[in-house]
Protein backbone atom coordinates (compact mmCIF):
# COMPACT_ATOMS: atom_id res chain seq x y z
CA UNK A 1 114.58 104.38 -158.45
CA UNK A 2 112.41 106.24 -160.58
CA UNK A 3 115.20 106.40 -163.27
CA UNK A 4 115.47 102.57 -163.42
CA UNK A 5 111.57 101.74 -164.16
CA UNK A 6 111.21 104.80 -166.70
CA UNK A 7 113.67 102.52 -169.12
CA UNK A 8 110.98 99.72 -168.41
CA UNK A 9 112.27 96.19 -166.68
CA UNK A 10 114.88 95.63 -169.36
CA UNK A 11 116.73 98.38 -167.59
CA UNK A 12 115.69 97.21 -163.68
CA UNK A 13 116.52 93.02 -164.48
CA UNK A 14 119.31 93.16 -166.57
CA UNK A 15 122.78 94.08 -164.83
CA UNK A 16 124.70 97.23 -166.82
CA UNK A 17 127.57 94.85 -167.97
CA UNK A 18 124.55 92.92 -169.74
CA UNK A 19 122.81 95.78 -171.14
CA UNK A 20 126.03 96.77 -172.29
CA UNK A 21 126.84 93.76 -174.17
CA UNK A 22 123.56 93.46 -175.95
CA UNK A 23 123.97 97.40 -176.98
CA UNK A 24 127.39 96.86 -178.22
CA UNK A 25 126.20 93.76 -180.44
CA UNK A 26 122.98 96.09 -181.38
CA UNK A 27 125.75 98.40 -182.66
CA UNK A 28 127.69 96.41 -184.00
CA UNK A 29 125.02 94.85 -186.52
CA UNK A 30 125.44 98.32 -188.88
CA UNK A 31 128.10 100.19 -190.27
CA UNK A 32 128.54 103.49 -187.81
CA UNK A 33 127.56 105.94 -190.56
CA UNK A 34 123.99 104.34 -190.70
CA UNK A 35 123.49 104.25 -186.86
CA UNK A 36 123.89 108.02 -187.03
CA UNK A 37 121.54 108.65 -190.12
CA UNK A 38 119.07 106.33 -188.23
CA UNK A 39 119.65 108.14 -185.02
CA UNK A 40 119.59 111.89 -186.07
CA UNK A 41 116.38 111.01 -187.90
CA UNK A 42 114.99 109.95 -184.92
CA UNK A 43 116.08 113.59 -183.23
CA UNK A 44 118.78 112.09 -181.83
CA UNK A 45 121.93 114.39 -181.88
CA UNK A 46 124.89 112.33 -183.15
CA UNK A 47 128.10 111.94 -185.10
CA UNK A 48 131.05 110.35 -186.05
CA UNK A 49 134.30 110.31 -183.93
CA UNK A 50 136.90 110.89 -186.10
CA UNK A 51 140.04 109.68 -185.54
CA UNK A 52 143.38 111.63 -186.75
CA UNK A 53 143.42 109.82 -190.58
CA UNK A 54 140.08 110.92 -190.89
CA UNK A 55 140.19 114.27 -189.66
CA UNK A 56 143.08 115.20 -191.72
CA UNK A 57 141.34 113.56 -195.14
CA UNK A 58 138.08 115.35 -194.09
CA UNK A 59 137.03 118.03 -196.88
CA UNK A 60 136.52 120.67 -194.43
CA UNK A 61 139.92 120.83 -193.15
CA UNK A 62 141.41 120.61 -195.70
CA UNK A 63 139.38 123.52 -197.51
CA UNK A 64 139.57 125.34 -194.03
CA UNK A 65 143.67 124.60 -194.64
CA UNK A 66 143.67 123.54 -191.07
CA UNK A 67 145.96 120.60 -192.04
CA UNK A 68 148.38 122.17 -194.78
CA UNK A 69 151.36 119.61 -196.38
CA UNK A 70 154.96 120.84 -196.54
CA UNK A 71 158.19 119.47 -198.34
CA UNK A 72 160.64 118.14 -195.22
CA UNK A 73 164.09 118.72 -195.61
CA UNK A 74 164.66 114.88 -196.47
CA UNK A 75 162.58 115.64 -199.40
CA UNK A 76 159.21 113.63 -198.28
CA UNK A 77 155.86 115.34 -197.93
CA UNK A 78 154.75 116.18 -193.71
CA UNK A 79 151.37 117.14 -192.68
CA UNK A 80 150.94 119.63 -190.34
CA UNK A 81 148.30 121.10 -188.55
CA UNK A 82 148.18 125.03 -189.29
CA UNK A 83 147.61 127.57 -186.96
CA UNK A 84 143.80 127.53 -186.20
CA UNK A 85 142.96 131.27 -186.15
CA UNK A 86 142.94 132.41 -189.34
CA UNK A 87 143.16 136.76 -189.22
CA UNK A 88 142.74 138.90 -192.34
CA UNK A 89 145.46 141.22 -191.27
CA UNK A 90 148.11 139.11 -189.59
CA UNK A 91 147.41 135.42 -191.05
CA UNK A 92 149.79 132.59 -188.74
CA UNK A 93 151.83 130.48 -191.20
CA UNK A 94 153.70 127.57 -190.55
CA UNK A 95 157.38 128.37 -193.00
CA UNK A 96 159.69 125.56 -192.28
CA UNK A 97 159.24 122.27 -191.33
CA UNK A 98 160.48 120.53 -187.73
CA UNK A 99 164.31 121.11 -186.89
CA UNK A 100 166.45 118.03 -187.07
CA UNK A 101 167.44 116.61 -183.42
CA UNK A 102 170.10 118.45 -182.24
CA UNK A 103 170.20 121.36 -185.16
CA UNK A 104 170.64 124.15 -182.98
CA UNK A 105 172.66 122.68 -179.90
CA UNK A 106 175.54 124.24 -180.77
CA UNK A 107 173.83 127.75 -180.73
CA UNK A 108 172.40 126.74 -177.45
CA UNK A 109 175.40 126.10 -175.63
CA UNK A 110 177.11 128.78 -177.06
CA UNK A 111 174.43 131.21 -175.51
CA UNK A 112 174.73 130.02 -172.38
CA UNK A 113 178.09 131.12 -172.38
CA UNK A 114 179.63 127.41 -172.99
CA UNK A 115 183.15 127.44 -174.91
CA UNK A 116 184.04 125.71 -178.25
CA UNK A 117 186.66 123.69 -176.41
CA UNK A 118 183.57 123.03 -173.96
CA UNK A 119 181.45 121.73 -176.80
CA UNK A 120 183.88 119.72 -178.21
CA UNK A 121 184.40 118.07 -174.79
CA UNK A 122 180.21 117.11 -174.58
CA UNK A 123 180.46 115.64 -177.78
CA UNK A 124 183.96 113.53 -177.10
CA UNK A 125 182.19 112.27 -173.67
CA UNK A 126 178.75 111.96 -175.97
CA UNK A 127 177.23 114.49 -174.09
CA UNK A 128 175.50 116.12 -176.77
């Protein structure tokens, strides 16, 4: 109960659905960037979600090369996010970009000791 009155009768006459509304219109009154200035100068720790678009275009990822941009074998551009460890001695690296559905099926098969004739049975019955 104690909670309640410490946020003053706003807080202990208004239902949370209602106090919710009216801080969702408060919010909505400024662009989200100002609500954190205005916040964190008021000691209140804040920030910005980011969502995926954002994150990638940030200029900290992309000078941490967290999201690096390779050449698809379709010949169009793909982002991808790198490895996020980056070691002196043994860096990760990203080489080639996603296989192509199917690419290595045939390899697959073949190593689980299915026959050519096999094979070319799944893909007559569109098995594979």
């Amino acid at each position: 109960m104690d909670a309640l009155n410490t946020y003053g009768t706003l807080a202990g006459n208004l239902h949370i659905a209602e106090m919710s509304s009216l801080i969702d219109k408060a919010f909505l009154s400024r662009p989200a960037k100002e609500w954190v200035k205005l916040l964190n100068e008021k000691e209140i720790d804040c920030t910005l979600v980011s969502d995926y678009a954002d994150l990638a275009a940030d200029p900290q990822v992309i000078a941490n090369e967290y999201v690096i941009e390779l050449q698809h074998r379709a010949g169009i551009p793909i982002k991808y996010v790198s490895p996020p460890v980056k070691l002196s001695k043994t860096p990760g690296h990203i080489d080639s970009t996603a296989l192509e559905f199917g690419q290595h099926t045939e390899e697959v098969l073949l190593a689980a000791n299915y026959t050519w004739d096999q094979i070319a049975e799944f893909r007559k019955n569109h098995v594979i």
